[in-house]
PDB file of N, CA and C in Angstrom:
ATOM      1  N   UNK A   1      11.826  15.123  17.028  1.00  0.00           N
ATOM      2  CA  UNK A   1      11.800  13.816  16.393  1.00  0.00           C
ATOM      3  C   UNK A   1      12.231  13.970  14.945  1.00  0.00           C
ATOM      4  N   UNK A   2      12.678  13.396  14.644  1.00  0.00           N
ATOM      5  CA  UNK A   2      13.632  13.310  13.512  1.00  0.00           C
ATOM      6  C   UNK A   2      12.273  12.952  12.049  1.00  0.00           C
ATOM      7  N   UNK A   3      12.641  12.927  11.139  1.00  0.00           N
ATOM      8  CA  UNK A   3      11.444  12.714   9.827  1.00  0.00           C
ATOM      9  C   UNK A   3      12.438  11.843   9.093  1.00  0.00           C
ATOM     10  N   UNK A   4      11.152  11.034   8.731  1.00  0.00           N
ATOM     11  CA  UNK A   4      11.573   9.953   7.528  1.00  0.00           C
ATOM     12  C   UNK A   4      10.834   9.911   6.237  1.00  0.00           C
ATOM     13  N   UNK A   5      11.838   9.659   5.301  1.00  0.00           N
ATOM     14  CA  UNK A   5      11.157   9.890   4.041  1.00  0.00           C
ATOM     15  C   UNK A   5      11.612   8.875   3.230  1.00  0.00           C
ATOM     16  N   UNK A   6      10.395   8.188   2.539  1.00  0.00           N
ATOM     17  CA  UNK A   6      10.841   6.808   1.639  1.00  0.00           C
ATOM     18  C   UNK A   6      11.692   7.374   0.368  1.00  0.00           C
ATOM     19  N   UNK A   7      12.656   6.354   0.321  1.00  0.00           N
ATOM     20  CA  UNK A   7      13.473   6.846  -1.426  1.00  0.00           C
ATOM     21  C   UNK A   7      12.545   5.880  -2.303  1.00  0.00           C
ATOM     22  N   UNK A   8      11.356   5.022  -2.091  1.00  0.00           N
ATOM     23  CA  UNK A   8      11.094   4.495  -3.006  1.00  0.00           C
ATOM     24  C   UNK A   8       9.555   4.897  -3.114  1.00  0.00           C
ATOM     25  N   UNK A   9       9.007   5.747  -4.116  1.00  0.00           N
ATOM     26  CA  UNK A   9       7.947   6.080  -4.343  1.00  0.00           C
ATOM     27  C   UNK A   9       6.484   5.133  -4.279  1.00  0.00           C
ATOM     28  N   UNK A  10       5.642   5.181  -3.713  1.00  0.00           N
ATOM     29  CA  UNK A  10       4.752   4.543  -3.034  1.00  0.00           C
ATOM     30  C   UNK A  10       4.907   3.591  -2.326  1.00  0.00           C
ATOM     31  N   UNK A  11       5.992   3.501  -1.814  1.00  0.00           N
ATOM     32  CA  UNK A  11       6.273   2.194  -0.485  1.00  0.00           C
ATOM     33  C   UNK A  11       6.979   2.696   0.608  1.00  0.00           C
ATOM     34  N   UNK A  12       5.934   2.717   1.431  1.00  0.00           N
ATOM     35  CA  UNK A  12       6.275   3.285   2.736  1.00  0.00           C
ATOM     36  C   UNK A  12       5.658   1.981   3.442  1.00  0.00           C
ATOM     37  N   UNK A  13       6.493   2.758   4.975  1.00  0.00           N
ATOM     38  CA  UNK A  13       6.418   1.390   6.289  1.00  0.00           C
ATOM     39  C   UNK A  13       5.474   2.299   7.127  1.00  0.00           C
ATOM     40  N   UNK A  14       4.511   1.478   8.245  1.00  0.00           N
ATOM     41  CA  UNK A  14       3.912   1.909   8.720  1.00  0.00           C
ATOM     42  C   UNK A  14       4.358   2.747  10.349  1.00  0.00           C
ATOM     43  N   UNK A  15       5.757   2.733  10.786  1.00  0.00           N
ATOM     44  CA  UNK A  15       6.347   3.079  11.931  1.00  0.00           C
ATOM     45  C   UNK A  15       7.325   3.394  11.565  1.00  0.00           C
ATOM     46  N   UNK A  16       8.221   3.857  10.832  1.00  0.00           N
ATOM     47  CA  UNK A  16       9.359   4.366  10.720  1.00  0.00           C
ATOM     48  C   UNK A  16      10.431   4.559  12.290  1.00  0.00           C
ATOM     49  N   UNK A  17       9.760   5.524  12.812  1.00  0.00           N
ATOM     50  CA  UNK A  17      10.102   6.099  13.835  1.00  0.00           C
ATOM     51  C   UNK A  17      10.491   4.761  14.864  1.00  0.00           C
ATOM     52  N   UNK A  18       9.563   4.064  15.223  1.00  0.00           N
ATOM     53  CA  UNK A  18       9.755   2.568  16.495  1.00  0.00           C
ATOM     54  C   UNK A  18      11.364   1.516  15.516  1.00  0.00           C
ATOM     55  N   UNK A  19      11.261   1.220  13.851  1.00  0.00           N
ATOM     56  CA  UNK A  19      11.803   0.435  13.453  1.00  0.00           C
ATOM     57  C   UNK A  19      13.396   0.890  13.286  1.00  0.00           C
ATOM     58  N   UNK A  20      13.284   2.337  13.466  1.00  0.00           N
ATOM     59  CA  UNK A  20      14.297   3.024  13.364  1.00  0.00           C
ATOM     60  C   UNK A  20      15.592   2.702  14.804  1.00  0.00           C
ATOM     61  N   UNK A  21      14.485   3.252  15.958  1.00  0.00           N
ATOM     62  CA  UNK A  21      14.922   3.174  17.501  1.00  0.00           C
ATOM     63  C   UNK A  21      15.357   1.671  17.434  1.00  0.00           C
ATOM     64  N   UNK A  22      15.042   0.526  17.002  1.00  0.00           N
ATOM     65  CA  UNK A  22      15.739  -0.404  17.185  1.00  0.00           C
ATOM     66  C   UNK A  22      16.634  -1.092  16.437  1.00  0.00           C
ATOM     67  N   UNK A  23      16.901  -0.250  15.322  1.00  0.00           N
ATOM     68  CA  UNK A  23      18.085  -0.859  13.914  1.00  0.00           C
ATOM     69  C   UNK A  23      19.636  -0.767  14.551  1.00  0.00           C
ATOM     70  N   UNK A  24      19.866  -1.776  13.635  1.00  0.00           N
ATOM     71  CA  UNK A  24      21.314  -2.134  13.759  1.00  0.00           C
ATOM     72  C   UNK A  24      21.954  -0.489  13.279  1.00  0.00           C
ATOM     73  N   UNK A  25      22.858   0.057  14.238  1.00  0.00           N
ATOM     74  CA  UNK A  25      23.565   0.882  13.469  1.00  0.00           C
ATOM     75  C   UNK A  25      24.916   0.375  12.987  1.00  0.00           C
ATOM     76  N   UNK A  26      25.114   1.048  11.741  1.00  0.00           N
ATOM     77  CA  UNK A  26      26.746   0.547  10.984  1.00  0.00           C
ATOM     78  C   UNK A  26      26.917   1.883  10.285  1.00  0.00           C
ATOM     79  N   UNK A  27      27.926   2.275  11.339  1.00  0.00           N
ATOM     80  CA  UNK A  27      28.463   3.359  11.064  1.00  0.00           C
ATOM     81  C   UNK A  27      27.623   4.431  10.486  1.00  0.00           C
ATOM     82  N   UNK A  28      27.536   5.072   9.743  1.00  0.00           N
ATOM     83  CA  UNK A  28      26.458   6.390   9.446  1.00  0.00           C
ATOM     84  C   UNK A  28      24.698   5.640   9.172  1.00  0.00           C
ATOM     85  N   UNK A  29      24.594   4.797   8.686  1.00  0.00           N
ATOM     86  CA  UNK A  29      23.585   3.789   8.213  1.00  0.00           C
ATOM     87  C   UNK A  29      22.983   2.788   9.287  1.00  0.00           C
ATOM     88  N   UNK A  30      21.363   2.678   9.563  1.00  0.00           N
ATOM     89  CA  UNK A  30      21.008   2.003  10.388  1.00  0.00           C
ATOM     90  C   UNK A  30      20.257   0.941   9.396  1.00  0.00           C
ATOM     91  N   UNK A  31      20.414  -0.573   9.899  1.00  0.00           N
ATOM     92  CA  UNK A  31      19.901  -1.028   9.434  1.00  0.00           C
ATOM     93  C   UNK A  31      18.469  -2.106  10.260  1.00  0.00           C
ATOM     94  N   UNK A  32      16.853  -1.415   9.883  1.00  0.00           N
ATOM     95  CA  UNK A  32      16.053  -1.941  11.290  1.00  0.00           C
ATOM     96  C   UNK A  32      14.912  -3.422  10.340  1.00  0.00           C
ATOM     97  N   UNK A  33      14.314  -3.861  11.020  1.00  0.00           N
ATOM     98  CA  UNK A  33      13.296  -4.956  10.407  1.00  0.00           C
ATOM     99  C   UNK A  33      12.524  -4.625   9.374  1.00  0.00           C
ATOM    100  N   UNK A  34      12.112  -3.062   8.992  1.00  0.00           N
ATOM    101  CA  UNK A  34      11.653  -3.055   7.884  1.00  0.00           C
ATOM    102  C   UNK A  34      12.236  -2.294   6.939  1.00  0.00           C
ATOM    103  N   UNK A  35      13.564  -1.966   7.482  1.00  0.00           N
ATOM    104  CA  UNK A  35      13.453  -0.541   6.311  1.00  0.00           C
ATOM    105  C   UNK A  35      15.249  -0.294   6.617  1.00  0.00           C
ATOM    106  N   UNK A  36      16.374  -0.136   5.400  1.00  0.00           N
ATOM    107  CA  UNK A  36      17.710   0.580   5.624  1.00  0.00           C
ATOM    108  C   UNK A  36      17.624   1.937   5.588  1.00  0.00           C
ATOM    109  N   UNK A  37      18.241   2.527   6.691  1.00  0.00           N
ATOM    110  CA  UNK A  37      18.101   3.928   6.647  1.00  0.00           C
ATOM    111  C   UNK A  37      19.280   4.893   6.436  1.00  0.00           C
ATOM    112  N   UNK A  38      19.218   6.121   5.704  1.00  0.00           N
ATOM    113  CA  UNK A  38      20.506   7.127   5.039  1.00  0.00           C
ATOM    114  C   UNK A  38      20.233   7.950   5.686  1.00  0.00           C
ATOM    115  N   UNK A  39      21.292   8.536   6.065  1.00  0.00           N
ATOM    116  CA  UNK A  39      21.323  10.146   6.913  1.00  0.00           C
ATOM    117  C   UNK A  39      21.005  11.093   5.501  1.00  0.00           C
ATOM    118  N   UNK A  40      20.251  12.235   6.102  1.00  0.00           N
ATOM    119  CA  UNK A  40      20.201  13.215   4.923  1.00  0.00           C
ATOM    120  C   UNK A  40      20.089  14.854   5.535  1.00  0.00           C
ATOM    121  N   UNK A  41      21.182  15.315   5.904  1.00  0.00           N
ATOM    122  CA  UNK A  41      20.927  16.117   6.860  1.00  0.00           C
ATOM    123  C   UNK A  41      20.738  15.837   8.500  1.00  0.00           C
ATOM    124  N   UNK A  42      19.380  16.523   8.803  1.00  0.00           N
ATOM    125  CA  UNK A  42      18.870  16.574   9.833  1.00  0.00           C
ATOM    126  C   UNK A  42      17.517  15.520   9.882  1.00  0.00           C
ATOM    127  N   UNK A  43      17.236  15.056   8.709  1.00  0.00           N
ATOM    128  CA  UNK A  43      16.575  14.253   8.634  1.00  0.00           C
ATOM    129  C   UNK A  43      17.300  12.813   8.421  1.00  0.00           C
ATOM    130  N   UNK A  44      16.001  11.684   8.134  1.00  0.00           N
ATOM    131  CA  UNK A  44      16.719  10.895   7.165  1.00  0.00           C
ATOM    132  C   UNK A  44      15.381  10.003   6.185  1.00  0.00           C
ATOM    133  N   UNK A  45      16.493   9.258   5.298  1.00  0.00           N
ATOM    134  CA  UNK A  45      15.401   8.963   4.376  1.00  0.00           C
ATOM    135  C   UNK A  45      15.982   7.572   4.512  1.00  0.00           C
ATOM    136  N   UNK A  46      14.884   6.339   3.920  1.00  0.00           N
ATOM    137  CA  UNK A  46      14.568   5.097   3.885  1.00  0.00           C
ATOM    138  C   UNK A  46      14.342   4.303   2.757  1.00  0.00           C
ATOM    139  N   UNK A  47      14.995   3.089   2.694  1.00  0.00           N
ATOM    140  CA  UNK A  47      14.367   2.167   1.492  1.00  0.00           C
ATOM    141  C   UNK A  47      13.721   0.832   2.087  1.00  0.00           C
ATOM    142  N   UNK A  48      12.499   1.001   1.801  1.00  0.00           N
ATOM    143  CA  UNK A  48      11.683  -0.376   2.717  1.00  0.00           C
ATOM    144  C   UNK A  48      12.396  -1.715   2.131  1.00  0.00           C
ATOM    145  N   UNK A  49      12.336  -2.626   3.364  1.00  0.00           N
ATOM    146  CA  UNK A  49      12.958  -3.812   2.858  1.00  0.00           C
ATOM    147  C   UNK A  49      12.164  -4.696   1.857  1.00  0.00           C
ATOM    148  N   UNK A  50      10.854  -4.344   2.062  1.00  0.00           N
ATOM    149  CA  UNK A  50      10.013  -5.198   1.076  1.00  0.00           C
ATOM    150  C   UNK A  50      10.405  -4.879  -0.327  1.00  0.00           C
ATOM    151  N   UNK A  51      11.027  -3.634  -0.658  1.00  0.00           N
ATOM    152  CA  UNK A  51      11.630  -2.783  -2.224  1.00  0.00           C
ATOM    153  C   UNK A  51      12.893  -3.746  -2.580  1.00  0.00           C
ATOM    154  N   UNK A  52      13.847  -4.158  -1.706  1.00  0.00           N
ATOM    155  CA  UNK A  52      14.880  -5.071  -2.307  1.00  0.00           C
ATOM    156  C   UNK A  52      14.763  -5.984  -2.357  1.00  0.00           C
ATOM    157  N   UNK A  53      15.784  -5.676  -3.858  1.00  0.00           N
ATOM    158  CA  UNK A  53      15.474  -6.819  -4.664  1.00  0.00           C
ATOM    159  C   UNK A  53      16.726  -7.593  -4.627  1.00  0.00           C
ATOM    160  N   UNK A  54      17.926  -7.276  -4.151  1.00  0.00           N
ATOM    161  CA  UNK A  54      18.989  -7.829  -3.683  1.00  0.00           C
ATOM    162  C   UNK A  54      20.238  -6.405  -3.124  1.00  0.00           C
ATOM    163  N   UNK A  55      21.173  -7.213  -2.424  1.00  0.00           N
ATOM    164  CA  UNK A  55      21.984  -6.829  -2.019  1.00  0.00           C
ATOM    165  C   UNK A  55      23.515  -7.587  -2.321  1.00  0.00           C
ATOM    166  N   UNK A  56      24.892  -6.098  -2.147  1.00  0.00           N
ATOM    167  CA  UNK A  56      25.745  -7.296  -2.761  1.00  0.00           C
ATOM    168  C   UNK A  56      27.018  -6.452  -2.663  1.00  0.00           C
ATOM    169  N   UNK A  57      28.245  -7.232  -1.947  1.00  0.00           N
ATOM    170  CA  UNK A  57      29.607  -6.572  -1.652  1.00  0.00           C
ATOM    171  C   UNK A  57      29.314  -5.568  -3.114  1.00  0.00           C
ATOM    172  N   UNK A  58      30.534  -4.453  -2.136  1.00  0.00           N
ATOM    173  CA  UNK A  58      30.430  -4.411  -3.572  1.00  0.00           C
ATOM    174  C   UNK A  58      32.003  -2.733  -2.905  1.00  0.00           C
ATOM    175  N   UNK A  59      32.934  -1.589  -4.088  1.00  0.00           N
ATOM    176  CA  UNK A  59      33.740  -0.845  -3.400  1.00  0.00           C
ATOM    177  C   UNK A  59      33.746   0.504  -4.609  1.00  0.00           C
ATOM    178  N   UNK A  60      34.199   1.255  -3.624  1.00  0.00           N
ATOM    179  CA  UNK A  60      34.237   2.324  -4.801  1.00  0.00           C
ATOM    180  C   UNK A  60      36.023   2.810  -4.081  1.00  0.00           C
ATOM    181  N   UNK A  61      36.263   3.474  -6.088  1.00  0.00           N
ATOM    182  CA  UNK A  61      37.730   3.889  -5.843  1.00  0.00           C
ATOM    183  C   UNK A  61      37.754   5.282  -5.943  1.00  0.00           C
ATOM    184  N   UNK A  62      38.904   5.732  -4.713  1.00  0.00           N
ATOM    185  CA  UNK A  62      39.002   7.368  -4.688  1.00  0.00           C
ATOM    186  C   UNK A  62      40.292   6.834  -5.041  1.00  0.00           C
ATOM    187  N   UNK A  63      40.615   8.372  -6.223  1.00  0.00           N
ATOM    188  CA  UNK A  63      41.533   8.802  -6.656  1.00  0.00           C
ATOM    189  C   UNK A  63      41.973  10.095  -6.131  1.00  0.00           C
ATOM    190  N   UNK A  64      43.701  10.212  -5.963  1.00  0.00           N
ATOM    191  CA  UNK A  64      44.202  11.352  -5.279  1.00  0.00           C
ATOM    192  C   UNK A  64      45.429  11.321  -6.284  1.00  0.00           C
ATOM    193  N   UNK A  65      45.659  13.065  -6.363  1.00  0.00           N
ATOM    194  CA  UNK A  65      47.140  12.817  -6.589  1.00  0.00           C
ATOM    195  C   UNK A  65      47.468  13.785  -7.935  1.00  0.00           C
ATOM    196  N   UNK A  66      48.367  14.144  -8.209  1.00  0.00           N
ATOM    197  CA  UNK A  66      48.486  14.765  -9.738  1.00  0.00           C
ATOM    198  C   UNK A  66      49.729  14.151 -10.629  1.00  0.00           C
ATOM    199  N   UNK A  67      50.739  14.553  -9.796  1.00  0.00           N
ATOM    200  CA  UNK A  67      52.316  13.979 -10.390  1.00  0.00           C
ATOM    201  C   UNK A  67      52.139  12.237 -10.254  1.00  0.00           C
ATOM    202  N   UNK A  68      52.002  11.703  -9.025  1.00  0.00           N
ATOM    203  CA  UNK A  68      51.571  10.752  -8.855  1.00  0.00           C
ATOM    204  C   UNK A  68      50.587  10.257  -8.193  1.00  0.00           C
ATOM    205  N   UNK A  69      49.503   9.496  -8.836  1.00  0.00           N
ATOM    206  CA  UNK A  69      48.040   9.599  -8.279  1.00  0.00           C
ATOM    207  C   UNK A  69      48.363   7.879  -7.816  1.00  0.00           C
ATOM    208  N   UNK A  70      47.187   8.476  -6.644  1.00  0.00           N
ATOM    209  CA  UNK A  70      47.002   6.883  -5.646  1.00  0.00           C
ATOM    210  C   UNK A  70      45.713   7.012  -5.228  1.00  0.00           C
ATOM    211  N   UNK A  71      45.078   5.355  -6.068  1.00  0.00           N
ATOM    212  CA  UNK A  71      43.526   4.833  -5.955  1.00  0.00           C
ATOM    213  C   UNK A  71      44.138   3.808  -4.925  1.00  0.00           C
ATOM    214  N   UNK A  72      42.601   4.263  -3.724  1.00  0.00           N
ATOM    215  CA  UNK A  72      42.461   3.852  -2.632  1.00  0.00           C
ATOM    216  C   UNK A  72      41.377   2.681  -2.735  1.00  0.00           C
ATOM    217  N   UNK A  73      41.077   1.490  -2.522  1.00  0.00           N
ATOM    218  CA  UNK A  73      39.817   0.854  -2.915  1.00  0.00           C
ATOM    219  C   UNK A  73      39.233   0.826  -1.400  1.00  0.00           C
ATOM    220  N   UNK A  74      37.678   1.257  -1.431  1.00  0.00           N
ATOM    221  CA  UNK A  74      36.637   1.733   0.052  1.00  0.00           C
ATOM    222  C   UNK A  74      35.562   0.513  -0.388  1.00  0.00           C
ATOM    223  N   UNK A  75      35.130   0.017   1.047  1.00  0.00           N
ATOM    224  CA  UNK A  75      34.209  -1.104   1.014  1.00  0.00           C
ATOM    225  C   UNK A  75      32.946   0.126   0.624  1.00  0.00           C
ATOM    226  N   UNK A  76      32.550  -0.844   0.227  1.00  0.00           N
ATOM    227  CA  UNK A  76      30.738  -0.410  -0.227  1.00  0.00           C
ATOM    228  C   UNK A  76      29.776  -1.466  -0.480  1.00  0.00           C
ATOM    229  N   UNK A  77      28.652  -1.438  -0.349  1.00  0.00           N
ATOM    230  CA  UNK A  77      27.433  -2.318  -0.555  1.00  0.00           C
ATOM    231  C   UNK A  77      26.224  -1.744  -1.227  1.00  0.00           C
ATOM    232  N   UNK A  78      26.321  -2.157  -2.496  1.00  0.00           N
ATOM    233  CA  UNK A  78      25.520  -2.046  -3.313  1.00  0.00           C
ATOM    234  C   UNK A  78      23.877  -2.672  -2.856  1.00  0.00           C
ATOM    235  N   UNK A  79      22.697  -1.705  -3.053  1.00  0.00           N
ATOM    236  CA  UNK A  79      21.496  -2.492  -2.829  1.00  0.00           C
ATOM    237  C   UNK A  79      20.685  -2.225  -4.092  1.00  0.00           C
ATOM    238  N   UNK A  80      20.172  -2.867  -4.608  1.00  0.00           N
ATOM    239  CA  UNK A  80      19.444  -3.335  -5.916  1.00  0.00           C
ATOM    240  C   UNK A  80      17.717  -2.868  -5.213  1.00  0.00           C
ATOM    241  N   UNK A  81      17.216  -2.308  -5.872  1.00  0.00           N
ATOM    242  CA  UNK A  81      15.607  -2.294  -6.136  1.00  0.00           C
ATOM    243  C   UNK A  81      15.309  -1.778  -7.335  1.00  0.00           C
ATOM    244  N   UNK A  82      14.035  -2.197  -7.739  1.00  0.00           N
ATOM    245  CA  UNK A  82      12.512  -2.134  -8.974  1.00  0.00           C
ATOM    246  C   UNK A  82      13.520  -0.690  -9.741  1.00  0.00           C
ATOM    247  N   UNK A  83      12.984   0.533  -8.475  1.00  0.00           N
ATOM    248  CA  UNK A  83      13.039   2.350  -9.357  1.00  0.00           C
ATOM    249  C   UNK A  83      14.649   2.828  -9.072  1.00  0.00           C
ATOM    250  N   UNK A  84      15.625   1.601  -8.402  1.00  0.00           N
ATOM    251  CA  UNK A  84      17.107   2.405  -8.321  1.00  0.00           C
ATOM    252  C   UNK A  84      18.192   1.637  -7.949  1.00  0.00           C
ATOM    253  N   UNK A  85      19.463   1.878  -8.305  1.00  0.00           N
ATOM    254  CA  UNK A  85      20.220   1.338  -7.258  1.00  0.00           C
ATOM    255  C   UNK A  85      21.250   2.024  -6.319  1.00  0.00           C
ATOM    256  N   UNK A  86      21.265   1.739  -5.203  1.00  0.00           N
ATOM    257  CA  UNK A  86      21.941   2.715  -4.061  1.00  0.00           C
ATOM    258  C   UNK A  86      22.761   2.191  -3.589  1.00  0.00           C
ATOM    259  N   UNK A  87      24.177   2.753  -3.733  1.00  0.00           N
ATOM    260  CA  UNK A  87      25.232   2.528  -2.472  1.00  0.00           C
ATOM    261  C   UNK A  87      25.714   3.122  -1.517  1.00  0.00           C
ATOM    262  N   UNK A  88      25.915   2.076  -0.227  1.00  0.00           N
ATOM    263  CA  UNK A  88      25.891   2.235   0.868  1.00  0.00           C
ATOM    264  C   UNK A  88      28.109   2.571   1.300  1.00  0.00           C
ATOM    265  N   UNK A  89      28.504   3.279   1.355  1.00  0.00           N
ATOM    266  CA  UNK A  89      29.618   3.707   1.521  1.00  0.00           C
ATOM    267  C   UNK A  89      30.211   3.729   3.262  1.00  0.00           C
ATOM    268  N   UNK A  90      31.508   2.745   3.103  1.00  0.00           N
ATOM    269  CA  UNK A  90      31.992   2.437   4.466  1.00  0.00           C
ATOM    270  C   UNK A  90      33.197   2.982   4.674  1.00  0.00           C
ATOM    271  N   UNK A  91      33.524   3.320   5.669  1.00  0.00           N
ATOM    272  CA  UNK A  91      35.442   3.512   6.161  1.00  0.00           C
ATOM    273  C   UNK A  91      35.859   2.258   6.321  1.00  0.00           C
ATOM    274  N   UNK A  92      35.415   0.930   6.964  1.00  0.00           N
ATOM    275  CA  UNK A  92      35.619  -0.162   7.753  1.00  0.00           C
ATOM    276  C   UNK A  92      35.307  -1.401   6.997  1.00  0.00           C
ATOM    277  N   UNK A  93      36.370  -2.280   5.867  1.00  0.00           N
ATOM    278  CA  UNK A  93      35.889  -3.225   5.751  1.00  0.00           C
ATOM    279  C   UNK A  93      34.967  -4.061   6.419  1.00  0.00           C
ATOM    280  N   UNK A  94      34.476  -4.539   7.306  1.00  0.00           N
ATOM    281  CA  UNK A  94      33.890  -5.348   8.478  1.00  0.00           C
ATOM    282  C   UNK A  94      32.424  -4.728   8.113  1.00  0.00           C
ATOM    283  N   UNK A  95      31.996  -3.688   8.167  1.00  0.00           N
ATOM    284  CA  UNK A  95      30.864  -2.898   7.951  1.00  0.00           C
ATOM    285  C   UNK A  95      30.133  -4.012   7.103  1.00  0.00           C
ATOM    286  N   UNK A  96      30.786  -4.173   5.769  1.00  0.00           N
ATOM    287  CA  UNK A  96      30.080  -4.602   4.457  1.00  0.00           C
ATOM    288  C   UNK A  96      29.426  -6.097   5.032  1.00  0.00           C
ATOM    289  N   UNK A  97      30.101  -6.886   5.743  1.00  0.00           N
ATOM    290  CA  UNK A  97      29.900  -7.943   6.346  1.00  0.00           C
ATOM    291  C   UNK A  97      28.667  -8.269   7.215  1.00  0.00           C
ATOM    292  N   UNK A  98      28.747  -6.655   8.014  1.00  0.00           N
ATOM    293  CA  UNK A  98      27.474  -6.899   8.999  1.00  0.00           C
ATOM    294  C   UNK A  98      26.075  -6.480   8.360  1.00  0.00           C
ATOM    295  N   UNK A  99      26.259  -5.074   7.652  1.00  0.00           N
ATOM    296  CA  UNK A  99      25.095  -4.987   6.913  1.00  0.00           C
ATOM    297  C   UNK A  99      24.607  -6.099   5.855  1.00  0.00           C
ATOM    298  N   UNK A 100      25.641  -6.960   5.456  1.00  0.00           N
ATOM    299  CA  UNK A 100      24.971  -8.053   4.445  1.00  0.00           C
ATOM    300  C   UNK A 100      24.288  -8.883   5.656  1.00  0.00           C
ATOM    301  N   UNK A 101      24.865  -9.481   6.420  1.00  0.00           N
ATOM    302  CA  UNK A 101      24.553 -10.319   7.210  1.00  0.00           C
ATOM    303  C   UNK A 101      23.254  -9.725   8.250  1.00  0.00           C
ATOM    304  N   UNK A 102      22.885  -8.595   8.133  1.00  0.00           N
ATOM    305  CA  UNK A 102      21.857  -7.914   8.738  1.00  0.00           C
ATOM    306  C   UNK A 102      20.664  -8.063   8.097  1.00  0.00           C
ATOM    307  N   UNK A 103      21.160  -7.936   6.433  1.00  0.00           N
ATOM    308  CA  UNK A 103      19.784  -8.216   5.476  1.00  0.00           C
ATOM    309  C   UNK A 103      19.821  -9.525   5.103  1.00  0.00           C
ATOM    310  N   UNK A 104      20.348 -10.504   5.704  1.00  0.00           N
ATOM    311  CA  UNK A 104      20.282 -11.900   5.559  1.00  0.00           C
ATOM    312  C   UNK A 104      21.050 -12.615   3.623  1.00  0.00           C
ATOM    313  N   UNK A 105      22.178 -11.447   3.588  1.00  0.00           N
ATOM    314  CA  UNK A 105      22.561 -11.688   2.195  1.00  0.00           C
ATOM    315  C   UNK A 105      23.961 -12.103   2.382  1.00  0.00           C
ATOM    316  N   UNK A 106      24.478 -12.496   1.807  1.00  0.00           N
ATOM    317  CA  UNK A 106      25.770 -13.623   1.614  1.00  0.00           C
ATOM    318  C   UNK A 106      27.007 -12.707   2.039  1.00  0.00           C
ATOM    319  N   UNK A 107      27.457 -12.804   3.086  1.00  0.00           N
ATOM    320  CA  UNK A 107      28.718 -12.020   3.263  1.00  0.00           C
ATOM    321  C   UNK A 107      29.890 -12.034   1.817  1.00  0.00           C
ATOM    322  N   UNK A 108      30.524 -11.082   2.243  1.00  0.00           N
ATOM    323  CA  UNK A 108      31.523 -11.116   1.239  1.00  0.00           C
ATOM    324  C   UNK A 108      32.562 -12.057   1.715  1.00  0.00           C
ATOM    325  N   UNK A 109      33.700 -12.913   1.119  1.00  0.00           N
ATOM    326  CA  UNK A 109      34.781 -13.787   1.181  1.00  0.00           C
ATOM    327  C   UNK A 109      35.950 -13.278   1.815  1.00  0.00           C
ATOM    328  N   UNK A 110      36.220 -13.540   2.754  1.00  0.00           N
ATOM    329  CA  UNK A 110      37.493 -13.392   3.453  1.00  0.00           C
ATOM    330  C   UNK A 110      38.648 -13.236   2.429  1.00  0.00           C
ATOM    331  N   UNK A 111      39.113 -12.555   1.749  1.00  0.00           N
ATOM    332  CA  UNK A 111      40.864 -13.029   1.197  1.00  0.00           C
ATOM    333  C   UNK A 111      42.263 -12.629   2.213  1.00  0.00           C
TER     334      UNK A 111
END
């Protein structure tokens, strides 16, 4: 059985393990009724949903290249709490969409 460990210091969920078995997975990241969960290894670790304080499109840019460099822009979703803020890193535009829409937060805009 796999171990879970809160990223937010004194807020833990009381089942990890049951809320886990039934989360939405999106791509490396599950997202279940109480809690988003990060791979960390062989384990994984958790931020209870009661800890956010919002959520929100959001992308990060990889840079490649020397003679001529090429920034790639990657969906990402930023989550806001109290002790941090953590982003959630996608291959798949569409991702950012379902995990917002998983935590009941405003999809991002079609362009």
């Amino acid at each position: 059985m796999a171990k879970f460990t809160s990223l937010i210091p004194g807020t833990e969920i009381a089942d990890a393990a049951a809320d886990f078995r039934g989360a939405l997975k999106v791509e490396q990241y599950r997202v279940g009724k109480e809690a988003v969960y990060l791979p960390a290894g062989f384990r994984w670790e958790y931020i209870p949903r009661s800890a956010l304080k919002g959520a929100a499109d959001s992308h990060r840019s990889v840079t490649a290249g020397h003679c001529v460099t090429v920034t790639e822009r990657k969906p990402a979703v930023e989550l806001m709490t109290d002790a941090a803020g953590f982003t959630l890193s996608f291959d798949r535009a569409d991702s950012v969409g379902r995990v917002l829409d998983a935590l009941g937060a405003a999809p991002p805009d079609e362009a």
